[in-house]
C-alpha atoms as a PDB file:
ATOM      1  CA  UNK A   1       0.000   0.000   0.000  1.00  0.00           C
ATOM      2  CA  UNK A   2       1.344   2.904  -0.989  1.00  0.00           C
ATOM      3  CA  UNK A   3       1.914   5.815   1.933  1.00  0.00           C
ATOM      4  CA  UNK A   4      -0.239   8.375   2.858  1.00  0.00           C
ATOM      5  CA  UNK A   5       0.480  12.072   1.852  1.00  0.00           C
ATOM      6  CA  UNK A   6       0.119  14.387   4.701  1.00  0.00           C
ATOM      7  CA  UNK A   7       0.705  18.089   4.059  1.00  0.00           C
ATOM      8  CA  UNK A   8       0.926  20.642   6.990  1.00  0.00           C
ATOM      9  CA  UNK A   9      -0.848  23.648   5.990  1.00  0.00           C
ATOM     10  CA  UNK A  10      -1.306  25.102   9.780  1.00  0.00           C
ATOM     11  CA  UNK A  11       1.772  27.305  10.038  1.00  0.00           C
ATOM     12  CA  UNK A  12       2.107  28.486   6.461  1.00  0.00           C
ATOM     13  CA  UNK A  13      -1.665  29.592   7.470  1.00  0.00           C
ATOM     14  CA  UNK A  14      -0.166  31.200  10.748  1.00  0.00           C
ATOM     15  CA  UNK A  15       2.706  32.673   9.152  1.00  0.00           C
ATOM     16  CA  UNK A  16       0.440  34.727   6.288  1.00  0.00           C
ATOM     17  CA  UNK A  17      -1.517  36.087   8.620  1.00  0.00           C
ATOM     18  CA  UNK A  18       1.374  37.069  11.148  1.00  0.00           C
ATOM     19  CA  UNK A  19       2.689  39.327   8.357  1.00  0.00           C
ATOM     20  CA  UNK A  20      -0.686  40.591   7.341  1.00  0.00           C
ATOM     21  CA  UNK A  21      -0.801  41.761  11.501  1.00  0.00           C
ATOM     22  CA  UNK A  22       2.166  43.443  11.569  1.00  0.00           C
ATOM     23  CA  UNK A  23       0.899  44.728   8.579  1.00  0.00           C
ATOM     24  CA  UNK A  24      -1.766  46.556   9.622  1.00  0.00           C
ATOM     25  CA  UNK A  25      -0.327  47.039  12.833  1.00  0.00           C
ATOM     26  CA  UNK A  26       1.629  49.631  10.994  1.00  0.00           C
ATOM     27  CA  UNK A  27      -1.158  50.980   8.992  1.00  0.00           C
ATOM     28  CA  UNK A  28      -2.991  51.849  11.816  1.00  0.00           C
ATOM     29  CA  UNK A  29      -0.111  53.344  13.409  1.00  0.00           C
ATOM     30  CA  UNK A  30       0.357  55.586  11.015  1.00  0.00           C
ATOM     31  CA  UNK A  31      -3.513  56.608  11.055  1.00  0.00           C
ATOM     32  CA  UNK A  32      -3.000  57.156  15.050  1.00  0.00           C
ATOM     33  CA  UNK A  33      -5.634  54.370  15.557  1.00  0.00           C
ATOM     34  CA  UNK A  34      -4.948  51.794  18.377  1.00  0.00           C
ATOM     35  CA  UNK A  35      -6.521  48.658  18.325  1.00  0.00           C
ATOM     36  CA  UNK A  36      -7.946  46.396  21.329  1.00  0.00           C
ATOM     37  CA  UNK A  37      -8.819  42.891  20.860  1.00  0.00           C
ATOM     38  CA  UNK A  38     -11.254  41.601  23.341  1.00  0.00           C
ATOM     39  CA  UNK A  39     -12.135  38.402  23.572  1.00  0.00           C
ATOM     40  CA  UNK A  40     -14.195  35.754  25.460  1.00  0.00           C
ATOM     41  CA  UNK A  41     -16.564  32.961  25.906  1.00  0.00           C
ATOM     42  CA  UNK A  42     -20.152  33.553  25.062  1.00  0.00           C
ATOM     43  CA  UNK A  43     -22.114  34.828  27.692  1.00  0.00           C
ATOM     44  CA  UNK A  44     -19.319  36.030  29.459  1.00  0.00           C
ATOM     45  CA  UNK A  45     -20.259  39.922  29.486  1.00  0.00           C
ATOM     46  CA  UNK A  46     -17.968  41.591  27.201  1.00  0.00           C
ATOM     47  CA  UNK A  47     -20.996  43.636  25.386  1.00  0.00           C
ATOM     48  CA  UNK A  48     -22.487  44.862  28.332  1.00  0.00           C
ATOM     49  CA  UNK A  49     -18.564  45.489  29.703  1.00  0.00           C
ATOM     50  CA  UNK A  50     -17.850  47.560  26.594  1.00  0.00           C
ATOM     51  CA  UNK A  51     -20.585  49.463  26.892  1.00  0.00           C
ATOM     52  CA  UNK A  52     -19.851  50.837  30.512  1.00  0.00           C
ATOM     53  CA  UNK A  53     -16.066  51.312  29.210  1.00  0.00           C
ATOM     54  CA  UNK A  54     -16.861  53.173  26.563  1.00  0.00           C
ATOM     55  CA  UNK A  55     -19.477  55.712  28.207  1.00  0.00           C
ATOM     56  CA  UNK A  56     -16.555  56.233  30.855  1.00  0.00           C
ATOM     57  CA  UNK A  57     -14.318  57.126  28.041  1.00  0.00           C
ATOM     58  CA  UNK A  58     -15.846  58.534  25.352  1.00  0.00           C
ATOM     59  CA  UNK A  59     -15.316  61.906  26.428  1.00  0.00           C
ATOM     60  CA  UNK A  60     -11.462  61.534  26.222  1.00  0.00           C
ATOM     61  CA  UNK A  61     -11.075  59.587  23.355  1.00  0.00           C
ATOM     62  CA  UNK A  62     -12.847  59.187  20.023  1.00  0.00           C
ATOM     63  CA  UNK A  63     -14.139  55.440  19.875  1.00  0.00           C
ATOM     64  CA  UNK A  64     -15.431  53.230  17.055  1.00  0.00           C
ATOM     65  CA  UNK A  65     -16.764  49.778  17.744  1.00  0.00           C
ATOM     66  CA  UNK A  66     -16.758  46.136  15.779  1.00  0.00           C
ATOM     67  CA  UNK A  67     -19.014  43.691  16.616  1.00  0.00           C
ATOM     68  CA  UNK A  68     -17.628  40.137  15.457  1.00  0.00           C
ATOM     69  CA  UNK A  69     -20.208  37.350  15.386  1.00  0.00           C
ATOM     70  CA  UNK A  70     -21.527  34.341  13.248  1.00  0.00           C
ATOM     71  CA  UNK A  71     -24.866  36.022  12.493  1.00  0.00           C
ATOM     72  CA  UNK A  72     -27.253  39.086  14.297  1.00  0.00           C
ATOM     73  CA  UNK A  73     -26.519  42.821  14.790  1.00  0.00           C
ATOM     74  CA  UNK A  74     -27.721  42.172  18.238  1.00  0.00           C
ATOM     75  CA  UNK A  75     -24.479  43.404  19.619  1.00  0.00           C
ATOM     76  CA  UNK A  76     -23.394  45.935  17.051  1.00  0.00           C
ATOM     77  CA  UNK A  77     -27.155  47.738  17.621  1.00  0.00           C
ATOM     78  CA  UNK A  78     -26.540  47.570  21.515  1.00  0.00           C
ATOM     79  CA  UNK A  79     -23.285  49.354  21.617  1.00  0.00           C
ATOM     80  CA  UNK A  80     -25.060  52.173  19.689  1.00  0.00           C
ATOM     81  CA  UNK A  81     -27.995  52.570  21.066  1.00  0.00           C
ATOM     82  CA  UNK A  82     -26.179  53.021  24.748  1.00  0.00           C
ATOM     83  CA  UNK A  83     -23.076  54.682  23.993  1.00  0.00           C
ATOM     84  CA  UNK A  84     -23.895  56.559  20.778  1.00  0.00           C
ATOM     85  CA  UNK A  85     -20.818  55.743  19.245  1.00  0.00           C
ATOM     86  CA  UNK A  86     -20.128  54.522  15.816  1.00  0.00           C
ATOM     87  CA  UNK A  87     -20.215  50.573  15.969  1.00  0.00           C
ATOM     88  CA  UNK A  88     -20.687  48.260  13.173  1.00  0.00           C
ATOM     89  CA  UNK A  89     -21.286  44.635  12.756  1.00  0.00           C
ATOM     90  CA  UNK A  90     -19.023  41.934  11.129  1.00  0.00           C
ATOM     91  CA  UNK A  91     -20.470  38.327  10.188  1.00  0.00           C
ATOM     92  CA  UNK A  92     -17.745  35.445   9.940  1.00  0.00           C
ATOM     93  CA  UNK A  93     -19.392  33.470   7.755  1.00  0.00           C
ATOM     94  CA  UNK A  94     -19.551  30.715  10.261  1.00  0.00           C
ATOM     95  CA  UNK A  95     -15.987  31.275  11.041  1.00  0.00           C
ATOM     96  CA  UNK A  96     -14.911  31.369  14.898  1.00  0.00           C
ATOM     97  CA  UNK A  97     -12.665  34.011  14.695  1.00  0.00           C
ATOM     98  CA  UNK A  98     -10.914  36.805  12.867  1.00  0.00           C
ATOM     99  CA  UNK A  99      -7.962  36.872  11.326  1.00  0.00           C
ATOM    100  CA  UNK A 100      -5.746  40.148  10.224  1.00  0.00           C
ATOM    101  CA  UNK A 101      -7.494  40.300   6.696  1.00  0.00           C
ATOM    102  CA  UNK A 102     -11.086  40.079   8.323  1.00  0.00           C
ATOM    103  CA  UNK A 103     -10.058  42.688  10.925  1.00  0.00           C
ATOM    104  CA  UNK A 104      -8.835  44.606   7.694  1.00  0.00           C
ATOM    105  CA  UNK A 105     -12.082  44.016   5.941  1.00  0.00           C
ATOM    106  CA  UNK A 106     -13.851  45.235   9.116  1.00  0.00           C
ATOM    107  CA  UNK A 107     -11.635  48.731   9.707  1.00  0.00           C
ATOM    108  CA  UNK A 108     -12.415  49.707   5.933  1.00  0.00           C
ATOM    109  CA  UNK A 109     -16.085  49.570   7.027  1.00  0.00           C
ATOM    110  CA  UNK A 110     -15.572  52.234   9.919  1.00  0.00           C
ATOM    111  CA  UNK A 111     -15.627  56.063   9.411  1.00  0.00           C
ATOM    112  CA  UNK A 112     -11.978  56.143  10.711  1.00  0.00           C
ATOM    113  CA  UNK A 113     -11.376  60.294  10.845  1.00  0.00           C
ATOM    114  CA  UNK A 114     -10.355  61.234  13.589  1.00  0.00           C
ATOM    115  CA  UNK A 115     -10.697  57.543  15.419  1.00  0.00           C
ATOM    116  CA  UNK A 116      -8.033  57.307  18.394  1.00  0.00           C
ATOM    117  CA  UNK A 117      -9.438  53.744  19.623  1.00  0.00           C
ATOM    118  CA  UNK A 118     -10.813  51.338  17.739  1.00  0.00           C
ATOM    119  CA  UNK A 119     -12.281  47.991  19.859  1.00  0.00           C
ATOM    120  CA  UNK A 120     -12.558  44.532  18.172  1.00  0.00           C
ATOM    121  CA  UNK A 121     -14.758  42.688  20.025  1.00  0.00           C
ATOM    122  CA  UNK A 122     -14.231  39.000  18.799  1.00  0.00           C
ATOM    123  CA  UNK A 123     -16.093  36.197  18.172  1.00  0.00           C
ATOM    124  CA  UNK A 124     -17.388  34.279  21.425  1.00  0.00           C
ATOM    125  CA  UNK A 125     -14.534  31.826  22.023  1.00  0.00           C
ATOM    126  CA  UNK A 126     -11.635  30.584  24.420  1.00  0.00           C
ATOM    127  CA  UNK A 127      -9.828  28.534  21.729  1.00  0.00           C
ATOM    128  CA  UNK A 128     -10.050  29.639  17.745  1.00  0.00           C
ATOM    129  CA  UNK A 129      -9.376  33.706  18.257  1.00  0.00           C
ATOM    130  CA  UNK A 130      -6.062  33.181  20.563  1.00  0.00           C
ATOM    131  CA  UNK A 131      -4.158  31.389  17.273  1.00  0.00           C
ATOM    132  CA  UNK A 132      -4.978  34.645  15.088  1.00  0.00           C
ATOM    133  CA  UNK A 133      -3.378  38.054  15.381  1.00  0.00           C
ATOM    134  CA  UNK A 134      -5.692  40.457  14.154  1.00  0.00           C
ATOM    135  CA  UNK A 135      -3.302  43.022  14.152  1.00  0.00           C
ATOM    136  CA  UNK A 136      -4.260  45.209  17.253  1.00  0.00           C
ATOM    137  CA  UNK A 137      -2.448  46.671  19.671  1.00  0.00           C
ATOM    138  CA  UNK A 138      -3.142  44.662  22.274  1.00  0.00           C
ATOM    139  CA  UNK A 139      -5.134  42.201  23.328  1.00  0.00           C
ATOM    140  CA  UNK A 140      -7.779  41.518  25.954  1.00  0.00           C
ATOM    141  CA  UNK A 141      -9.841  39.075  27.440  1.00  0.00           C
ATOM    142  CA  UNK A 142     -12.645  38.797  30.098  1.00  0.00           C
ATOM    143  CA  UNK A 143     -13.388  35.522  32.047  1.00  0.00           C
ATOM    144  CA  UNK A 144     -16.405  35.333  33.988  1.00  0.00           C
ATOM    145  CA  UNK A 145     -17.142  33.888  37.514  1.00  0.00           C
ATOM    146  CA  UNK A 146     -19.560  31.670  36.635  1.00  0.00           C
ATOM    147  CA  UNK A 147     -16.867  29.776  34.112  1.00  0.00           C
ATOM    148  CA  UNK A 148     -14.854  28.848  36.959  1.00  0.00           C
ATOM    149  CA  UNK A 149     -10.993  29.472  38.336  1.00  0.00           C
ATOM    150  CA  UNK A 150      -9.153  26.907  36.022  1.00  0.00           C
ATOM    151  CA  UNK A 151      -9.984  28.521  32.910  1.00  0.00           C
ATOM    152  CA  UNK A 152      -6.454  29.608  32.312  1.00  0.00           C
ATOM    153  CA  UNK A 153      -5.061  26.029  33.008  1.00  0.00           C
ATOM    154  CA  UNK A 154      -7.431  24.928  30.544  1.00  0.00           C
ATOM    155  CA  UNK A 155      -6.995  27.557  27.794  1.00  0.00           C
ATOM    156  CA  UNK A 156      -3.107  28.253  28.029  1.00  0.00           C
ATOM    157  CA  UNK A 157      -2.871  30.392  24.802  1.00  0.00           C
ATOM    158  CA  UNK A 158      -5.749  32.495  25.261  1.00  0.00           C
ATOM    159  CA  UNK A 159      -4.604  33.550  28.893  1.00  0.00           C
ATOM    160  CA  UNK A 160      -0.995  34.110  27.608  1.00  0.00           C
ATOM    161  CA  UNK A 161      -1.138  36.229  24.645  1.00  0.00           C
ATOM    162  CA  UNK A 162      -2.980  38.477  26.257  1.00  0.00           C
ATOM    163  CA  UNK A 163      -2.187  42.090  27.873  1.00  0.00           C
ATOM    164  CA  UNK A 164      -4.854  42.543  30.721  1.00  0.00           C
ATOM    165  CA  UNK A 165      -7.885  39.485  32.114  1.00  0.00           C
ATOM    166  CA  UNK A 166     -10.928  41.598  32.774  1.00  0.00           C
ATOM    167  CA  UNK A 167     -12.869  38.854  35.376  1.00  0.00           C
ATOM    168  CA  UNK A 168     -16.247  39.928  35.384  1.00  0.00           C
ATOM    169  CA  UNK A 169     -19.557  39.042  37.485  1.00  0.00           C
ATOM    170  CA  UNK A 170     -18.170  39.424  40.810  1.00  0.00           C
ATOM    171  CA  UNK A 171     -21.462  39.956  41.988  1.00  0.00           C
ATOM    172  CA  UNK A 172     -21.852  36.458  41.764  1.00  0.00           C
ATOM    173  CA  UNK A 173     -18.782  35.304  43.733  1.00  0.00           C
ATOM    174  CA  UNK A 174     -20.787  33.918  46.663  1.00  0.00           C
ATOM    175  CA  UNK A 175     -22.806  31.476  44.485  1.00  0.00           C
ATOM    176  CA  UNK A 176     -20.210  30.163  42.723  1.00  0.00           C
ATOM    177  CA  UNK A 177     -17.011  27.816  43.544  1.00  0.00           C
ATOM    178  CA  UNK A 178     -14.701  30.630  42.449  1.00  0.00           C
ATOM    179  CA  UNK A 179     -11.322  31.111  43.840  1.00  0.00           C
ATOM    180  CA  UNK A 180      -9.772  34.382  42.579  1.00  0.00           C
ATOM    181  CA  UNK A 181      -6.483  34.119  44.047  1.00  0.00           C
ATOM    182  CA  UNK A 182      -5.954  30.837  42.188  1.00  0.00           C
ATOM    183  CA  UNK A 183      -7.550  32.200  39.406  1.00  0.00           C
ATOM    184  CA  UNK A 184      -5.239  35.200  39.569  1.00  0.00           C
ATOM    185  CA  UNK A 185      -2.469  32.451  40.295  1.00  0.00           C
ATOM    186  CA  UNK A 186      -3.078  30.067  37.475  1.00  0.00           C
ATOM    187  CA  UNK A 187      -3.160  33.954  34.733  1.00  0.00           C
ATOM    188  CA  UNK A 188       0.302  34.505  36.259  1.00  0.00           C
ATOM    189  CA  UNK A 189       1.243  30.848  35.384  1.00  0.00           C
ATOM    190  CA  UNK A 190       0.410  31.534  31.578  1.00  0.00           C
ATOM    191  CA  UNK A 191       1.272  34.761  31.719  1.00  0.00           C
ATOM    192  CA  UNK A 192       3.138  36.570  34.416  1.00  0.00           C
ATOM    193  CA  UNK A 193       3.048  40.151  32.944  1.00  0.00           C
ATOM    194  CA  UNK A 194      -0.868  39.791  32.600  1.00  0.00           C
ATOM    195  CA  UNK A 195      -2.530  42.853  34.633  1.00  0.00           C
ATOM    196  CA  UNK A 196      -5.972  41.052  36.109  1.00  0.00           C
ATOM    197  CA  UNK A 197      -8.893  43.510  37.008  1.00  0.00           C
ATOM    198  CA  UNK A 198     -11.685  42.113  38.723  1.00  0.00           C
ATOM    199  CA  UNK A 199     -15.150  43.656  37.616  1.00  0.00           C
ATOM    200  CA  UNK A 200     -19.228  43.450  37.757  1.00  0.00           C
ATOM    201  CA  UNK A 201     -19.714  45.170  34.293  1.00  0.00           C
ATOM    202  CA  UNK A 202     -23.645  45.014  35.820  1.00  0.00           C
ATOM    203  CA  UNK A 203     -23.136  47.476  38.288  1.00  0.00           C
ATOM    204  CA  UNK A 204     -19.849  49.120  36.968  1.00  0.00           C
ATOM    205  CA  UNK A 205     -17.550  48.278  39.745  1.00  0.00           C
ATOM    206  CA  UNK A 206     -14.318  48.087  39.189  1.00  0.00           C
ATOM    207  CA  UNK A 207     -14.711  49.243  35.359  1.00  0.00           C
ATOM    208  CA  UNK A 208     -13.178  52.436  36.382  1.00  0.00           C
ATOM    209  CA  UNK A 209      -9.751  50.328  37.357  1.00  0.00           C
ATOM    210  CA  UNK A 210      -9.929  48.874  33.555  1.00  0.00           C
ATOM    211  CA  UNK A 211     -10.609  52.427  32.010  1.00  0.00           C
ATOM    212  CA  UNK A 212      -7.847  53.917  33.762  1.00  0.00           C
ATOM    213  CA  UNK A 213      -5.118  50.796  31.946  1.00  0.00           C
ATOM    214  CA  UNK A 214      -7.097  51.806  28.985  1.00  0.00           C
ATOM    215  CA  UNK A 215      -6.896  55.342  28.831  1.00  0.00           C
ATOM    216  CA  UNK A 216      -3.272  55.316  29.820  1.00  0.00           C
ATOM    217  CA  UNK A 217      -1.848  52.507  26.790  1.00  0.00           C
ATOM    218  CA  UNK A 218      -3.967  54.644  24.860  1.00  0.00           C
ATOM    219  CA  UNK A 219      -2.458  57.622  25.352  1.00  0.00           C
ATOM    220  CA  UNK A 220       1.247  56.207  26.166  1.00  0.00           C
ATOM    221  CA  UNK A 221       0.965  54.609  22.479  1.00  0.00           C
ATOM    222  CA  UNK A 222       0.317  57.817  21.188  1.00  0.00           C
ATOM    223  CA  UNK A 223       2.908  59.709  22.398  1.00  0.00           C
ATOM    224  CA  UNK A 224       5.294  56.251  21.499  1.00  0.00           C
ATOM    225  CA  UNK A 225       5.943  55.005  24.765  1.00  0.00           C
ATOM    226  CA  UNK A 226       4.082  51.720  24.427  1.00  0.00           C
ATOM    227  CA  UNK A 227       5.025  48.529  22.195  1.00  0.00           C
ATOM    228  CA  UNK A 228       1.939  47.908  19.767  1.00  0.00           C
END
């Protein structure tokens, strides 16, 4: 019997799209535009996070939203409606993530004049969206309570490529089997330079904590004192 043929696609793939980041990376640079990439599971709050972010900060910085899903403009029409800022909707195509030419596709869809921060908010998932670099800035996760502590011993990539773990519905703690200093333990395991906020993006505490990190990379960037 004659041998099989295996071909291994996966890191020409990877490497494409690694140059196509640092790509637009620089693009953006040069159109003053920095780039977060939040990410998540479903259900984990990042819409209703963003939205008391971005009414903390729109008055200091000129915002535009993308809303990254598999179909709806669910969360692209409730970023508008409560922050009033501009915020459109990208569908994958059943894909369950974005890449650097889909983040592309999406920033050409933005009014970008005068844009200083522009917020990716990815596709619901702990897995596919980690392997991509969609050419932001930096990146950023949330992890909510409910989930549970070992999320980050579970999903090593996704806790270590990125900047700052938002972990959201603290409200909750007392209902839940949560233990954040071994959840803050097992981020500093993947990633020791990880900044972890705690949060109830419900109520808004502690949002003010993750607006402050914002606000100040934003600005830092800028001025070129930040690595994008």
């Amino acid at each position: 019997m004659d041998t099989v043929r295996v071909i291994e696609i996966k890191k020409s793939v990877f490497e494409d799209n690694d140059r196509d980041a640092d790509k637009l990376r620089l693009e953006l640079r040069d159109k003053g535009i920095y780039l977060l990439n939040l990410m998540s599971s479903p259900g984990s709050g990042k819409t209703t996070a963003l939205i008391q972010t971005i009414n903390r900060i729109k008055d200091k910085l000129k915002v535009a939203v993308m809303e990254a899903d598999i179909d709806s403009d669910v969360d692209a029409k409730k970023i508008l409606e409560a922050t009033g800022v501009q915020s459109i909707q990208l569908h994958t195509g059943g894909m369950c993530h974005l890449d650097a030419e889909m983040t592309r596709q999406g920033m050409s869809g933005l009014e970008l004049g005068g844009i200083d921060l522009a917020i990716l908010e990815n596709v619901g998932n702990l897995v596919c969206p980690a392997e991509f670099d969609t050419g932001a800035s930096k990146n950023a996760m949330i992890l909510s309570v409910p989930e549970g502590h070992d999320k980050p011993l579970k999903y090593p990539l996704m806790f270590s490529i990125c900047d700052v773990v938002i972990i959201n519905k603290i409200d909750v703690l007392p209902y839940f089997d949560f233990d954040m200093d071994k959840c803050k333990e097992y981020i500093h395991m993947r990633n020791p330079k990880a900044k972890v906020i705690p949060i109830c993006a419900k109520t808004g505490e502690g949002v003010d904590e993750f607006v402050n990190w914002l606000v100040s990379e934003v600005t830092a960037w800028k001025k070129g004192e930040a690595n994008a």
